[in-house]
C-alpha atoms as a PDB file:
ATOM      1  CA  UNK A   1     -16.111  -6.113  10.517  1.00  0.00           C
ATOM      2  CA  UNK A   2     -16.895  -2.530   9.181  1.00  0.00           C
ATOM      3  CA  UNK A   3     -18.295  -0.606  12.260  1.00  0.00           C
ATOM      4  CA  UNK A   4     -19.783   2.918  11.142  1.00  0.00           C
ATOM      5  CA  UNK A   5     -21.536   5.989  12.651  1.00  0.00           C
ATOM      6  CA  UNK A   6     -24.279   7.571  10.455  1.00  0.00           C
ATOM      7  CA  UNK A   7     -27.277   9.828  11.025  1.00  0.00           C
ATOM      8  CA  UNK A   8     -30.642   8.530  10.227  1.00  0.00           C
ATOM      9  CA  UNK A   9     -33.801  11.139  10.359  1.00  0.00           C
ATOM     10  CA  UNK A  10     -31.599  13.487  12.513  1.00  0.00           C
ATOM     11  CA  UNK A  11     -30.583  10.625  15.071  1.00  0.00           C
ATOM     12  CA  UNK A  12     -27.024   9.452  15.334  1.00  0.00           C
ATOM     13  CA  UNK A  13     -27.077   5.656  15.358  1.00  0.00           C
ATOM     14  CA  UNK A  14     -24.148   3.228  14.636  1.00  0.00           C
ATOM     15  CA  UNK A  15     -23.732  -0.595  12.823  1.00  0.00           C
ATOM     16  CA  UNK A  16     -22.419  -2.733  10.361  1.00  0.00           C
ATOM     17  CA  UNK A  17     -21.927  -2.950   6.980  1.00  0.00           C
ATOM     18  CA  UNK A  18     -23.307  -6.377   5.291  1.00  0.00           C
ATOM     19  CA  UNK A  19     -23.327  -5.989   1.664  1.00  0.00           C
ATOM     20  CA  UNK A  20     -25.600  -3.324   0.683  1.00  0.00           C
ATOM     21  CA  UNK A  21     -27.130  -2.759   4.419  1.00  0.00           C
ATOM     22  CA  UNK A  22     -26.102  -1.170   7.573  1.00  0.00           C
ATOM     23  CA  UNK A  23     -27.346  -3.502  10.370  1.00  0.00           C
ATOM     24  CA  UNK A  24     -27.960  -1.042  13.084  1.00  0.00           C
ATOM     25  CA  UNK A  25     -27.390  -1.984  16.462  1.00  0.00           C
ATOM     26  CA  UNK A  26     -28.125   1.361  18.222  1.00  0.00           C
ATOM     27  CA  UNK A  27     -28.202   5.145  18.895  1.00  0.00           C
ATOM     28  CA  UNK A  28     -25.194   6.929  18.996  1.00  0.00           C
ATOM     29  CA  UNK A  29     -21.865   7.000  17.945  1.00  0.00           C
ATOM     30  CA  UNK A  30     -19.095   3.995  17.814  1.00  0.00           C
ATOM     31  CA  UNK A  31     -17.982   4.936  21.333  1.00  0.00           C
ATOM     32  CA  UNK A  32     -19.607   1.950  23.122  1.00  0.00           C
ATOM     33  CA  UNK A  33     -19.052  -0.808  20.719  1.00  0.00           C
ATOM     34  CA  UNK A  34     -15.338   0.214  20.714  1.00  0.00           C
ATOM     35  CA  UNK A  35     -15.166  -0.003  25.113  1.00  0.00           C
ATOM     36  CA  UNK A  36     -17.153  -3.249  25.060  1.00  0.00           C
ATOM     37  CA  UNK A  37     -20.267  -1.572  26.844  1.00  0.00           C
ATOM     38  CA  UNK A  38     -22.735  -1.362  23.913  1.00  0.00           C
ATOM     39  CA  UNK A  39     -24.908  -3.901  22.262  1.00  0.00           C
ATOM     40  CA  UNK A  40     -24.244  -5.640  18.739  1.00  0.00           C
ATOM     41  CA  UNK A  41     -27.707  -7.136  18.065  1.00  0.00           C
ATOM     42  CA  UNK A  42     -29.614  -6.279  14.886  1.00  0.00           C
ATOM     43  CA  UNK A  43     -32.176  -3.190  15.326  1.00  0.00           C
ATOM     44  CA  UNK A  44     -32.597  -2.554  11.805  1.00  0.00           C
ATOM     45  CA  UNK A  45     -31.347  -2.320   8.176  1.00  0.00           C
ATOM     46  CA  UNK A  46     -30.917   0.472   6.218  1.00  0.00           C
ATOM     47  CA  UNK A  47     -29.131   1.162   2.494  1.00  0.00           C
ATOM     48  CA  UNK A  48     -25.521   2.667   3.380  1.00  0.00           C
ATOM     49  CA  UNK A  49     -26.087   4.234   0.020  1.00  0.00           C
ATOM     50  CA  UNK A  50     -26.826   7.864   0.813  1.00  0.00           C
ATOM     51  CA  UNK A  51     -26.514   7.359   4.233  1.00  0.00           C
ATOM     52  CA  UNK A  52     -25.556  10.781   6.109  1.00  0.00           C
ATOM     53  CA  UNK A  53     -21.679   9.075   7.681  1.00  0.00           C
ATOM     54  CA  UNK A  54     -20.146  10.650  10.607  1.00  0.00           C
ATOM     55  CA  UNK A  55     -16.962  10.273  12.031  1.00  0.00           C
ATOM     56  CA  UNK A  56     -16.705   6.526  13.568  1.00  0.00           C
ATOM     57  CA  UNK A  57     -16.543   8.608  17.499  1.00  0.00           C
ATOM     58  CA  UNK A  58     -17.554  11.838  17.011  1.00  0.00           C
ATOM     59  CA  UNK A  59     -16.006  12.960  20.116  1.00  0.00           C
ATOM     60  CA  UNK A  60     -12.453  10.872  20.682  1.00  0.00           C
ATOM     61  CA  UNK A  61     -11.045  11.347  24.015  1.00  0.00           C
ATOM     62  CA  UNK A  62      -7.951  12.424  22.450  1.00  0.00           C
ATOM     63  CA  UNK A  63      -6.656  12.718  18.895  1.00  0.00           C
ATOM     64  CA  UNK A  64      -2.658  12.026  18.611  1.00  0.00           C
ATOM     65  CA  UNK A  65      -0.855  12.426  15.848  1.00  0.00           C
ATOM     66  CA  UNK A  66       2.937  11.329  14.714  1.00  0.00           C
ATOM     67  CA  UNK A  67       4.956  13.478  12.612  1.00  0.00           C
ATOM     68  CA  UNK A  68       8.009  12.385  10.701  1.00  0.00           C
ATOM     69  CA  UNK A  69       6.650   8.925  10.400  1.00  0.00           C
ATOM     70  CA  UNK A  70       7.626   7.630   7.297  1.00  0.00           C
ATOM     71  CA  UNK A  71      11.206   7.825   6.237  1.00  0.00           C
ATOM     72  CA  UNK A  72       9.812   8.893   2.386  1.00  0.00           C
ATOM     73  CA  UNK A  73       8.172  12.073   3.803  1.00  0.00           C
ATOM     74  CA  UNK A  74      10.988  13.308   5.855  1.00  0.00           C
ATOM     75  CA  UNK A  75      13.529  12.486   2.660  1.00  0.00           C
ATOM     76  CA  UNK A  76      11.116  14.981   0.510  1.00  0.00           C
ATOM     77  CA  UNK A  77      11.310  17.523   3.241  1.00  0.00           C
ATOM     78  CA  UNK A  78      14.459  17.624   3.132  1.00  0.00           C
ATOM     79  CA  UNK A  79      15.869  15.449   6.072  1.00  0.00           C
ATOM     80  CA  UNK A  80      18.477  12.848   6.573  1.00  0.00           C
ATOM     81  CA  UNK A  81      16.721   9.124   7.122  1.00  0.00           C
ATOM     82  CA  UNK A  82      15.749   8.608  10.194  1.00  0.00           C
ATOM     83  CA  UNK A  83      17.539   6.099  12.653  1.00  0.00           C
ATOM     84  CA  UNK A  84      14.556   3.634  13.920  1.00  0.00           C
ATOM     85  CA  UNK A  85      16.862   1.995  16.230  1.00  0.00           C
ATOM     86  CA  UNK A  86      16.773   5.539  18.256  1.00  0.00           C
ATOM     87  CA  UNK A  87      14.713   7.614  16.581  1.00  0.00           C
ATOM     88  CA  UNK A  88      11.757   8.267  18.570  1.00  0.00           C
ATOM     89  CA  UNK A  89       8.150   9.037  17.815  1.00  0.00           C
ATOM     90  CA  UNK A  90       7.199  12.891  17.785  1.00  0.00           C
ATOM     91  CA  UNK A  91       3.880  13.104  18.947  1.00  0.00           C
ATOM     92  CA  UNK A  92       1.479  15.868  19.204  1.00  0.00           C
ATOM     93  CA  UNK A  93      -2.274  16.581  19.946  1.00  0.00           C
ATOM     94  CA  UNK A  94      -5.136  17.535  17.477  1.00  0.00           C
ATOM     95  CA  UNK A  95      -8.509  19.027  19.400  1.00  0.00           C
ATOM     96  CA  UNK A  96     -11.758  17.216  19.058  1.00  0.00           C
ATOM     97  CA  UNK A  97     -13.039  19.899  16.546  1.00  0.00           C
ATOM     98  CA  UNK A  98     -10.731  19.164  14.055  1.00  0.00           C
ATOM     99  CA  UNK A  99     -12.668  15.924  13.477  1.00  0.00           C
ATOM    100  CA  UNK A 100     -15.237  15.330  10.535  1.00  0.00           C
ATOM    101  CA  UNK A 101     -16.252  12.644   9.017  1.00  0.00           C
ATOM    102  CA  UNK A 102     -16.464  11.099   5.253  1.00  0.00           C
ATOM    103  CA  UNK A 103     -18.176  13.830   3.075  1.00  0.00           C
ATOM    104  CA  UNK A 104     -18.051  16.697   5.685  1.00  0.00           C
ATOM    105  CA  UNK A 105     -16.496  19.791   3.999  1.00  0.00           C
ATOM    106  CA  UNK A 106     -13.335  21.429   5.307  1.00  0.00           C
ATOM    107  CA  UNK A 107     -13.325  25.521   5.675  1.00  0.00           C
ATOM    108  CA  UNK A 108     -10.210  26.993   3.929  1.00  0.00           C
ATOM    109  CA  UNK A 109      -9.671  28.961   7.363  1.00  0.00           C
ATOM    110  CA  UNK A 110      -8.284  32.418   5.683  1.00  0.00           C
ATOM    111  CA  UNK A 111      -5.434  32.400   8.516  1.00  0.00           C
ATOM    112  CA  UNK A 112      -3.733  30.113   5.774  1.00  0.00           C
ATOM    113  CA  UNK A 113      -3.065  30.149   2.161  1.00  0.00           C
ATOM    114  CA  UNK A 114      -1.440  26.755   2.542  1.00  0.00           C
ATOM    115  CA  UNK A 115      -3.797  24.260   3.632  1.00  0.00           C
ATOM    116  CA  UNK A 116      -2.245  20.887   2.799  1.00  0.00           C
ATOM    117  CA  UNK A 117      -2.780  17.073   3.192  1.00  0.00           C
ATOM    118  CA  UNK A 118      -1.456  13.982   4.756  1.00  0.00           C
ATOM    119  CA  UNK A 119      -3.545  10.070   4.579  1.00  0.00           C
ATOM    120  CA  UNK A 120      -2.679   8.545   7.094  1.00  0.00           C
ATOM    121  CA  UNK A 121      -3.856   5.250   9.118  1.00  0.00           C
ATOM    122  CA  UNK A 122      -5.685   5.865  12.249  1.00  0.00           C
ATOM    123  CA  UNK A 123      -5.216   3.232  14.989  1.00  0.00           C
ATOM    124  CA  UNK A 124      -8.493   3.114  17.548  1.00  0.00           C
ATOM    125  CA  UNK A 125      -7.513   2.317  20.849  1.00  0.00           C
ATOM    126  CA  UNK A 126      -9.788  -0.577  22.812  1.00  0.00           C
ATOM    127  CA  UNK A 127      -8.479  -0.959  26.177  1.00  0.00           C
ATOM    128  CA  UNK A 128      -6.761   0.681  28.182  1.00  0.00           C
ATOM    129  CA  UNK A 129      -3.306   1.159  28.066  1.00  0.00           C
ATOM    130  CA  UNK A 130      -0.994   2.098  30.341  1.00  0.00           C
ATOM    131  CA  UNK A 131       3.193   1.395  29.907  1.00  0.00           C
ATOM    132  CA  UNK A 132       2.533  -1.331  27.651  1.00  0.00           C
ATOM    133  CA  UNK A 133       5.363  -3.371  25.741  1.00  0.00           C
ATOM    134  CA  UNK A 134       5.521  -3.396  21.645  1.00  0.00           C
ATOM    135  CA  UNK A 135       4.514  -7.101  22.419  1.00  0.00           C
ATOM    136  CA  UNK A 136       1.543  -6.605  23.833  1.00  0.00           C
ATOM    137  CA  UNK A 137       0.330  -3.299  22.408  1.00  0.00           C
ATOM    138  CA  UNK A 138      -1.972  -4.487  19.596  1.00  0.00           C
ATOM    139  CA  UNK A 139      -3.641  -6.642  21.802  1.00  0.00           C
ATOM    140  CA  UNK A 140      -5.006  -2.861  23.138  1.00  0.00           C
ATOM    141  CA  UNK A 141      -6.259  -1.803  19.565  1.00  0.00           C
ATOM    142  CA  UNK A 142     -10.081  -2.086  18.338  1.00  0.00           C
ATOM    143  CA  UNK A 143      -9.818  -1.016  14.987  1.00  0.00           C
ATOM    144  CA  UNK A 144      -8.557   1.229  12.023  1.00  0.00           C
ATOM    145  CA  UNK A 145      -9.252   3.647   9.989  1.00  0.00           C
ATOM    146  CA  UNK A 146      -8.274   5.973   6.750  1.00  0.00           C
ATOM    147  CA  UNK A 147      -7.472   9.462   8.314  1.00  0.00           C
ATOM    148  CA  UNK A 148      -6.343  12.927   7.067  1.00  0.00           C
ATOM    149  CA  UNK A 149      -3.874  14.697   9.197  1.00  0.00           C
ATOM    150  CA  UNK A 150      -4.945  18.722   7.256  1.00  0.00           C
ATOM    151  CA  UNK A 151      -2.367  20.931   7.817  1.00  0.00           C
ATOM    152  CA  UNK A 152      -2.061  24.821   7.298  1.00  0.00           C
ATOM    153  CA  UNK A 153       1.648  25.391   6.549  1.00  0.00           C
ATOM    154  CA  UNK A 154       1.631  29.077   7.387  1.00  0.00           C
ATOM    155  CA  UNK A 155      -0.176  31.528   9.525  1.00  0.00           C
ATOM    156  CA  UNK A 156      -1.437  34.906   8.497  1.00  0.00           C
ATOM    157  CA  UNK A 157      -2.397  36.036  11.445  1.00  0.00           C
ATOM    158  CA  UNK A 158      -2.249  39.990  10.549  1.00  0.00           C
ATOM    159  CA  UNK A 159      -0.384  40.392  13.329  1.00  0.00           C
ATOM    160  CA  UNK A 160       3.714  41.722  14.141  1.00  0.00           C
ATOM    161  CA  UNK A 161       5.398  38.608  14.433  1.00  0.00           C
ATOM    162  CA  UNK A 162       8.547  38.053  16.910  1.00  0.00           C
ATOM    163  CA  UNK A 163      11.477  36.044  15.704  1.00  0.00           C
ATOM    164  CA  UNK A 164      12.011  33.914  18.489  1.00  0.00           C
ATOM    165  CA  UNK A 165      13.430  30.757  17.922  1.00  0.00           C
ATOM    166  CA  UNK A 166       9.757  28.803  18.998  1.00  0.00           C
ATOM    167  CA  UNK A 167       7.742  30.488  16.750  1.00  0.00           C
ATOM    168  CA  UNK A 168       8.224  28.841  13.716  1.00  0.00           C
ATOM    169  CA  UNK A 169       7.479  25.490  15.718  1.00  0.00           C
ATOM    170  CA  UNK A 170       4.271  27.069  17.579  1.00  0.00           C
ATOM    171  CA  UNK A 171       3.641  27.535  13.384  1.00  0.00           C
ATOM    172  CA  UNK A 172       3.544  24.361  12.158  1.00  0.00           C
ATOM    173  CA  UNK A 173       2.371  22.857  15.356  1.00  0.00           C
ATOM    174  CA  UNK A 174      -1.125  25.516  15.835  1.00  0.00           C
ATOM    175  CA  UNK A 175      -0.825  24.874  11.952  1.00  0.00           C
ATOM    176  CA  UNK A 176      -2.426  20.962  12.689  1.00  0.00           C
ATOM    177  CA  UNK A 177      -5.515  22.672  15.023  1.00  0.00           C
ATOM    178  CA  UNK A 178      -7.810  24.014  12.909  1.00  0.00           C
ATOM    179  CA  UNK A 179     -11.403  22.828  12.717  1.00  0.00           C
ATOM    180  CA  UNK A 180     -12.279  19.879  10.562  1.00  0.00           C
ATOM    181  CA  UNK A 181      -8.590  18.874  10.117  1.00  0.00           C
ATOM    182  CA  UNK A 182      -8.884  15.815  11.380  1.00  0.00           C
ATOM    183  CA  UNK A 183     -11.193  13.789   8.751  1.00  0.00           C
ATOM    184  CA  UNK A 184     -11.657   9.994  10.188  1.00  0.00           C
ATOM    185  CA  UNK A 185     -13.882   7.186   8.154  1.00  0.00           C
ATOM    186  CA  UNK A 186     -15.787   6.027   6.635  1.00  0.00           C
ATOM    187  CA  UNK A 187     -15.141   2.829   9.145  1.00  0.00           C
ATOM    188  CA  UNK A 188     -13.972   1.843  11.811  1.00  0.00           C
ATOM    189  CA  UNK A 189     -12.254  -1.528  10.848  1.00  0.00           C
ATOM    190  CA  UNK A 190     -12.081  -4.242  13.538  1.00  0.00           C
ATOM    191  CA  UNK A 191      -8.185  -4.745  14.289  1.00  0.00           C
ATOM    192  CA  UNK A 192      -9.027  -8.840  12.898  1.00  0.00           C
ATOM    193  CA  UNK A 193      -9.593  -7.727   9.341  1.00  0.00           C
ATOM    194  CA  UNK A 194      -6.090  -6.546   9.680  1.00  0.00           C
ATOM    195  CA  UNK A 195      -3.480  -8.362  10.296  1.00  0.00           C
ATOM    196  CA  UNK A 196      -0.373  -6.318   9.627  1.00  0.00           C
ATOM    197  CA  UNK A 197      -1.120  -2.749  10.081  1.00  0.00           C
ATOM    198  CA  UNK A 198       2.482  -2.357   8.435  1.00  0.00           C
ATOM    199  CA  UNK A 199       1.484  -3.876   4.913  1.00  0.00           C
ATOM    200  CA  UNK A 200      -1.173  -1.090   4.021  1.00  0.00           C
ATOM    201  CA  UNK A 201      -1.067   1.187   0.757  1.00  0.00           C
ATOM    202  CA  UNK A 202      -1.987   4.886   1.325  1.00  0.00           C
ATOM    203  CA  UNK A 203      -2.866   7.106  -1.429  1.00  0.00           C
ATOM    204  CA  UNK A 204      -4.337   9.979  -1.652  1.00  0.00           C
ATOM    205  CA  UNK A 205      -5.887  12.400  -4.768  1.00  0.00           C
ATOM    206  CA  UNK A 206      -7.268  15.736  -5.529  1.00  0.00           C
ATOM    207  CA  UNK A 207      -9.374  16.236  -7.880  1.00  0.00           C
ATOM    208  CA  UNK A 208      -8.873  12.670  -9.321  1.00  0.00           C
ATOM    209  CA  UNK A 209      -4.709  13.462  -9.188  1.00  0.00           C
ATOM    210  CA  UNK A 210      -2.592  11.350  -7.565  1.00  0.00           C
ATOM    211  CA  UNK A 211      -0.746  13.439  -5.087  1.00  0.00           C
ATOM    212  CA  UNK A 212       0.496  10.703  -2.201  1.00  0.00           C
ATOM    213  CA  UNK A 213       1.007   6.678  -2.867  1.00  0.00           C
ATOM    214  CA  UNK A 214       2.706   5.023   0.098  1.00  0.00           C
ATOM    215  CA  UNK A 215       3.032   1.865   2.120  1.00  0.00           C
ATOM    216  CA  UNK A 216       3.392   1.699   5.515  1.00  0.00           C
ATOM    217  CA  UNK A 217       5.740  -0.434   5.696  1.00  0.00           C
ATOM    218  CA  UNK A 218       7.974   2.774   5.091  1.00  0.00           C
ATOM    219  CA  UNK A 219       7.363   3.866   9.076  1.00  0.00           C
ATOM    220  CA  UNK A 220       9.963   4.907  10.808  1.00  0.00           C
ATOM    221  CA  UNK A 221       7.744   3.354  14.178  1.00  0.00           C
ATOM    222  CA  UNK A 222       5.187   0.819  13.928  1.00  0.00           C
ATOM    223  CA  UNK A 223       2.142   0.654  14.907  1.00  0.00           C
ATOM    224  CA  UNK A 224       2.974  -1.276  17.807  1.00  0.00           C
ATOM    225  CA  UNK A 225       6.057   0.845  18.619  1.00  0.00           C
ATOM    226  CA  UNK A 226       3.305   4.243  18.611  1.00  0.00           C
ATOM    227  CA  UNK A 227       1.496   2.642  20.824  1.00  0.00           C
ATOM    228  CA  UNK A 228       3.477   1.386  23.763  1.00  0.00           C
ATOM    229  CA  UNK A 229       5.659   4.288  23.434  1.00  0.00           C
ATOM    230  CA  UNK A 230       2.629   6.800  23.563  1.00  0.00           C
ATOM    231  CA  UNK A 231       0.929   4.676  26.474  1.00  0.00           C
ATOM    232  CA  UNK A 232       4.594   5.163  28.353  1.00  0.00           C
ATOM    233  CA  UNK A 233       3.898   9.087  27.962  1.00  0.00           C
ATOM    234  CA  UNK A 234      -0.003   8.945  28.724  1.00  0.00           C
ATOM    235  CA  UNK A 235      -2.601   6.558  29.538  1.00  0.00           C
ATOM    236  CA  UNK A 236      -4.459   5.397  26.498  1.00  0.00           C
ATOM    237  CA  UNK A 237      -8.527   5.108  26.943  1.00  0.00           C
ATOM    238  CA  UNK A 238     -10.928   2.894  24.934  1.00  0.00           C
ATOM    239  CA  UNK A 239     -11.760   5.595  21.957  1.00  0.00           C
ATOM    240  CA  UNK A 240      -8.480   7.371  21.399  1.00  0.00           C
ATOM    241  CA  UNK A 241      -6.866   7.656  18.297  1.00  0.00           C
ATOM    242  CA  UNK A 242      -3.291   7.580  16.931  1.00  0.00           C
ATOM    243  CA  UNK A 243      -2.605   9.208  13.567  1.00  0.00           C
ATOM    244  CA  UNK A 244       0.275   7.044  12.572  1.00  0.00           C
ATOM    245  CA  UNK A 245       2.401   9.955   9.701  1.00  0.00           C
ATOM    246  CA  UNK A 246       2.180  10.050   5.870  1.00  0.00           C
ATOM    247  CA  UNK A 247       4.114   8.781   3.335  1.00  0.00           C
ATOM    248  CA  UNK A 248       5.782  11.544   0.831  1.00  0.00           C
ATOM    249  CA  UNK A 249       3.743  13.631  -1.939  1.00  0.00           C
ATOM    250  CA  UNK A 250       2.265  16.193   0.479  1.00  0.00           C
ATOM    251  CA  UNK A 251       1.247  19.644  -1.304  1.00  0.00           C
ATOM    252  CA  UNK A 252       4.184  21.809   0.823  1.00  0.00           C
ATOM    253  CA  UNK A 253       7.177  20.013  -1.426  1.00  0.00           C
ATOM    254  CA  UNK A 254       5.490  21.164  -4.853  1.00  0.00           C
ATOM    255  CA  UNK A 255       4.271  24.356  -3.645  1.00  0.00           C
ATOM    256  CA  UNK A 256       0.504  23.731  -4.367  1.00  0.00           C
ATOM    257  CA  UNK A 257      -2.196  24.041  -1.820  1.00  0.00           C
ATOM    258  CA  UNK A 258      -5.825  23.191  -1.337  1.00  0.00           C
ATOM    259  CA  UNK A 259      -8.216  25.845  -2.913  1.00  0.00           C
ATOM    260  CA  UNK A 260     -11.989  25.579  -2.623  1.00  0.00           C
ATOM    261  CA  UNK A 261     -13.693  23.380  -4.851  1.00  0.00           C
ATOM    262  CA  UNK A 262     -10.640  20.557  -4.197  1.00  0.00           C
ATOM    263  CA  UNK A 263     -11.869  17.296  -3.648  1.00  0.00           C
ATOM    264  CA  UNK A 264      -9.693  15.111  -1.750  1.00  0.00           C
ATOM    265  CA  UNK A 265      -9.947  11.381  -1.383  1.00  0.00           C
ATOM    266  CA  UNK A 266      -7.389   9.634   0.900  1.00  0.00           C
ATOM    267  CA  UNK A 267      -7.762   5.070   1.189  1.00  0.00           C
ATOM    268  CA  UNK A 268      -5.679   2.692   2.760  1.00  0.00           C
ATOM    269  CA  UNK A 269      -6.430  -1.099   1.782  1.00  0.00           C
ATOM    270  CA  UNK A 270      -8.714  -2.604   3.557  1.00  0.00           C
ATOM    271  CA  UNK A 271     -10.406   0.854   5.522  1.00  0.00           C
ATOM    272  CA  UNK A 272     -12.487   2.620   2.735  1.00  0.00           C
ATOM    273  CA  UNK A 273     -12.203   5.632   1.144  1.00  0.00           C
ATOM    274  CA  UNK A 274     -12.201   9.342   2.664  1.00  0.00           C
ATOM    275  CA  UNK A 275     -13.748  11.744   0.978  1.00  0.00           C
ATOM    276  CA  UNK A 276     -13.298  15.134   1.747  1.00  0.00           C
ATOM    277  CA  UNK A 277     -13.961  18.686  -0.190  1.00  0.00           C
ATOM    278  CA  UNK A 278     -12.953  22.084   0.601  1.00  0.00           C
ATOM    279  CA  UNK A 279     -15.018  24.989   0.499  1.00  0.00           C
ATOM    280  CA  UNK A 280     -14.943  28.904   1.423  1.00  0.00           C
ATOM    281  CA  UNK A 281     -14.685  29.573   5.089  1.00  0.00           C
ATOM    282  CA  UNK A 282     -17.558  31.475   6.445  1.00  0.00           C
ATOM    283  CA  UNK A 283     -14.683  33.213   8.808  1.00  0.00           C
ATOM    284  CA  UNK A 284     -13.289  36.649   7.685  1.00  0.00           C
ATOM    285  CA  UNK A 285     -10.299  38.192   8.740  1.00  0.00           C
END
């Protein structure tokens, strides 16, 4: 089933798609459905053509992301392969600002000239977890859906930089905060219209170029693996979200960057299309 959040005459209401329709089943966002506390009977219909689609939670509890996920990304970065019988996952935080949904605009924030992109899978937790084995830990997830992990790859923060050892890290990692870099949508795919999470294609274009085509069965963890090993570090609540990594092709290995007027469109079988332009920040320096 393809769960969605949309806003209807300035109210934010949630359903399903059925064909042409949205059945709505009520007001507000997906965060209900997803814990088991909201009701799934038909309201109404509308068309989900030129329906205003928000993210599928507009506020998730937390937004965690995996870098150096997929051994084709870290090989175009430069790094040796990485070992998945010790490797383990890198995780890292994104704030709830950074998310937006399908069609929301990203600000080219002008503390960056490098604003990049990553499609990635987004796994929606259901119940909670808490030190859960690989074995059990997709019994905890709701749903999926396509993500885009936006990434400034420099700061230009007009300011006299130290060169401590950390700052390149506090870099990239403050680099992965910025609002609206966290696109999620256009659904929220319930976990039974997937059945292996690790036989997905990614891609993702700009401006109708294909930048990023990837499958991930190319993880270094799987899904299952990111999230026992993240519920081991935190407890997971229904309405989290994992960012699972991208495959290779991001913008920083070619040297070109997101401009405004870029259109980017990241899909992963089965979870929709992501649509998401760039425009001029309203921000100055």
């Amino acid at each position: 089933m393809k769960w969605l959040t949309f806003e209807d005459g300035g109210i934010v209401r949630h359903g399903y798609l059925d064909g042409d329709d949205i059945v709505v089943t009520g007001d507000g966002d997906l965060a209900g459905v997803v814990a088991g506390a909201a009701e799934t009977q038909e309201q109404s219909r509308v068309p989900v053509e030129g329906a205003a689609v928000l993210a599928p939670i507009l506020v998730p509890g937390k937004v965690i992301c995996v870098a150096a996920n997929y051994q084709s990304h870290v090989t175009e970065a430069g790094g040796a392969e990485r070992e998945r019988t010790i490797a383990t996952p890198r995780l890292f935080l994104k704030p709830d600002t950074a998310v937006i949904g399908d069609g929301t605009p990203v600000e080219l924030n002008p503390i960056t000239s490098q604003l990049d992109w990553e499609v990635e899978i987004a796994v929606w937790i259901g119940t909670k977890a808490r030190n859960v084995p690989e074995s059990a830990a997709l019994d905890h997830v709701f749903g999926y859906s396509t993500s885009n992990d936006i990434s400034a790859r420099n700061l230009e923060l007009g300011d006299e930089r130290d060169n401590e050892a950390w700052t390149g890290f506090f870099d990239w990692l403050e680099g992965k905060w910025l609002d609206g870099s966290a696109p999620l949508g256009p659904y929220l795919v319930t976990a039974d219209e997937i059945p292996d999470p690790q036989a997905l294609g990614l891609s993702l274009t700009v401006n109708g170029d294909v930048w990023q085509n990837g499958t991930s069965a190319d993880m270094v963890h799987s899904v299952a693996k990111l999230v026992a090993f993240s519920s081991r570090i935190m407890t997971l609540r229904p309405g989290d979200v994992i960012l699972t990594g991208t495959p290779s092709g991001v913008g920083a290995t070619t040297g070109h960057f997101l401009k405004p007027g870029d259109v980017m469109v990241a899909e992963v079988t089965g979870l929709g299309a992501l649509t998401t332009p760039v425009i001029e920040s309203a921000i100055t320096r």
